[in-house]
N, C-alpha and C. Protein backbone atom coordinates (compact mmCIF):
# COMPACT_ATOMS: atom_id res chain seq x y z
N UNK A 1 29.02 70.83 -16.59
CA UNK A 1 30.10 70.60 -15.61
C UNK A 1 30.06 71.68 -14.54
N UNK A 2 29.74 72.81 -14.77
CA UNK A 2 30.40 74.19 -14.16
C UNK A 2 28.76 74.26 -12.95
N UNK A 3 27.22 74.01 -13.51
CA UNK A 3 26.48 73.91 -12.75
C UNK A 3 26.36 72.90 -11.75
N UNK A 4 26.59 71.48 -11.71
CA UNK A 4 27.43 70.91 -10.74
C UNK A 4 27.76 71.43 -9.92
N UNK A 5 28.99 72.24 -10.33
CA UNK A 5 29.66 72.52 -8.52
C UNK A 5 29.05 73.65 -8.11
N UNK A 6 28.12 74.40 -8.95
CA UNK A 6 27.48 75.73 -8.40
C UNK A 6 26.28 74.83 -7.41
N UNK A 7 26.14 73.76 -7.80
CA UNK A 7 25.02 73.37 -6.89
C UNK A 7 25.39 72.66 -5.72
N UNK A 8 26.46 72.05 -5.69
CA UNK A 8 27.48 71.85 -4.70
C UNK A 8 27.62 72.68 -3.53
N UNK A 9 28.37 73.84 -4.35
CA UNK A 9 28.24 75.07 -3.43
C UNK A 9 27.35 75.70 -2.75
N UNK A 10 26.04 75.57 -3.47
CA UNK A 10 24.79 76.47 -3.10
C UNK A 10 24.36 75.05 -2.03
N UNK A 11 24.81 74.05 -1.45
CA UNK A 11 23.77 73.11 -0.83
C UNK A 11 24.78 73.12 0.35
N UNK A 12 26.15 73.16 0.10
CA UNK A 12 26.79 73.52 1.14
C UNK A 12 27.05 75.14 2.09
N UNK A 13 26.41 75.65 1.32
CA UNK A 13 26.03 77.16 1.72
C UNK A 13 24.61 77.47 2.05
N UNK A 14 23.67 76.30 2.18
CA UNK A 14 22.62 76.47 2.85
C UNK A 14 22.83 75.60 4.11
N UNK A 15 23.85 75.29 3.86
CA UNK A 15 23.96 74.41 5.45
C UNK A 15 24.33 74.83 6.52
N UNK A 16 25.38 75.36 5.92
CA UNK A 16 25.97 76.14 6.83
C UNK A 16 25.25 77.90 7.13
N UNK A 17 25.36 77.90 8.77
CA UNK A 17 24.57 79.32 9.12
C UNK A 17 25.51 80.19 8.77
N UNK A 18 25.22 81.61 8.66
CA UNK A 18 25.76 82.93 7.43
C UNK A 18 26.90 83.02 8.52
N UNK A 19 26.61 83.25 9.94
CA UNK A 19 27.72 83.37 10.62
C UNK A 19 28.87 82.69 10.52
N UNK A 20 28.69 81.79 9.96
CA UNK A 20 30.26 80.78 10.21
C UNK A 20 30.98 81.11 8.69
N UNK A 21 30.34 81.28 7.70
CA UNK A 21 30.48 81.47 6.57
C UNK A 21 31.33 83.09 6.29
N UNK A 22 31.02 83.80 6.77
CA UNK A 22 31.67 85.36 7.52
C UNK A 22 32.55 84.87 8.12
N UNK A 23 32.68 84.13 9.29
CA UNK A 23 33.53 83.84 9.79
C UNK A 23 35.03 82.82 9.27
N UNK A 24 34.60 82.22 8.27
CA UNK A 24 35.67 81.61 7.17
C UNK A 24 36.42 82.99 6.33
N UNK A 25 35.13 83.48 5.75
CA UNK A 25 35.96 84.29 5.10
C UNK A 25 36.97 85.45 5.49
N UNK A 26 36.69 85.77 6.57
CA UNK A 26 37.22 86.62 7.53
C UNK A 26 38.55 85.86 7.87
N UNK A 27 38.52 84.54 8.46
CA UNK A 27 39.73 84.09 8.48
C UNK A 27 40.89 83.62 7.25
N UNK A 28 40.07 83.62 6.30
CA UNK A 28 40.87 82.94 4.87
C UNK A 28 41.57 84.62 4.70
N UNK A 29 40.95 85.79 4.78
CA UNK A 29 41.21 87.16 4.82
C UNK A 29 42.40 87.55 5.27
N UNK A 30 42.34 87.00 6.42
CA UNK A 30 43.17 87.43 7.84
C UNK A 30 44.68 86.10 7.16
N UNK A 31 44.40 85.15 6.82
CA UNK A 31 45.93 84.12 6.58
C UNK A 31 46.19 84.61 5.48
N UNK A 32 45.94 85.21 4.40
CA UNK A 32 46.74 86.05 3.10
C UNK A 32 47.13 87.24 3.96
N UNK A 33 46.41 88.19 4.67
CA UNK A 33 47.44 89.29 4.91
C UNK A 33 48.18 88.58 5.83
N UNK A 34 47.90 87.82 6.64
CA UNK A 34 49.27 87.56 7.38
C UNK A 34 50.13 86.91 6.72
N UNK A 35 50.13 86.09 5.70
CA UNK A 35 51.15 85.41 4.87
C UNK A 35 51.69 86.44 3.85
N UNK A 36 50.94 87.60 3.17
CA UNK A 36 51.34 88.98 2.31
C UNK A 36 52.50 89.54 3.40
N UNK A 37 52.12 89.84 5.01
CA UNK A 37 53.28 90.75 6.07
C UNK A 37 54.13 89.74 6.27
N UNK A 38 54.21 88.51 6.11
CA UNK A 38 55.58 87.50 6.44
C UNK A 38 56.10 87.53 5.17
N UNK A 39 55.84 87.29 4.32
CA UNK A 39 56.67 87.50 2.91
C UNK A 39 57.37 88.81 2.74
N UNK A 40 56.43 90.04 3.06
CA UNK A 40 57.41 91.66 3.21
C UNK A 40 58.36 91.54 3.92
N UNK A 41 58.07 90.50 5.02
CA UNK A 41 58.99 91.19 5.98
C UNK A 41 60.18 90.25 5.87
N UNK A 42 60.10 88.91 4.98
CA UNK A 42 61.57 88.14 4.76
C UNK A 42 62.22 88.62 3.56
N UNK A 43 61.31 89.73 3.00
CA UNK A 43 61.88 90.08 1.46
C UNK A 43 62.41 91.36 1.80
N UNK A 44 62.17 91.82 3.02
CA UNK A 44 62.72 93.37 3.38
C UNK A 44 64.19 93.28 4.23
N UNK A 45 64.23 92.04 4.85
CA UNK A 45 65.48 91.18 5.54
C UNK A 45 66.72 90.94 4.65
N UNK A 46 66.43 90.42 3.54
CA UNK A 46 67.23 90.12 2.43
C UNK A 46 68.46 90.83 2.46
């Protein structure tokens, strides 16, 4: 089951060029800390 989606992954990660792939993760990065500083800052409001 579990090699499946590793191969999934690995065919959709040769597709895609490294740059864009950096560039996801960088943004998936960037929407937790910005969703981590909106949560501080409605829990510091309280």
């Amino acid at each position: 089951m579990g090699r499946k989606w590793t191969g999934i992954g690995a065919g959709a990660g040769a597709l895609l060029p490294d740059g864009l792939m950096v560039a996801l993760g960088l943004g998936l990065i960037g929407a937790i800390l910005w969703g981590l500083g909106q949560l501080l800052n409605f829990l510091t409001s309280l």
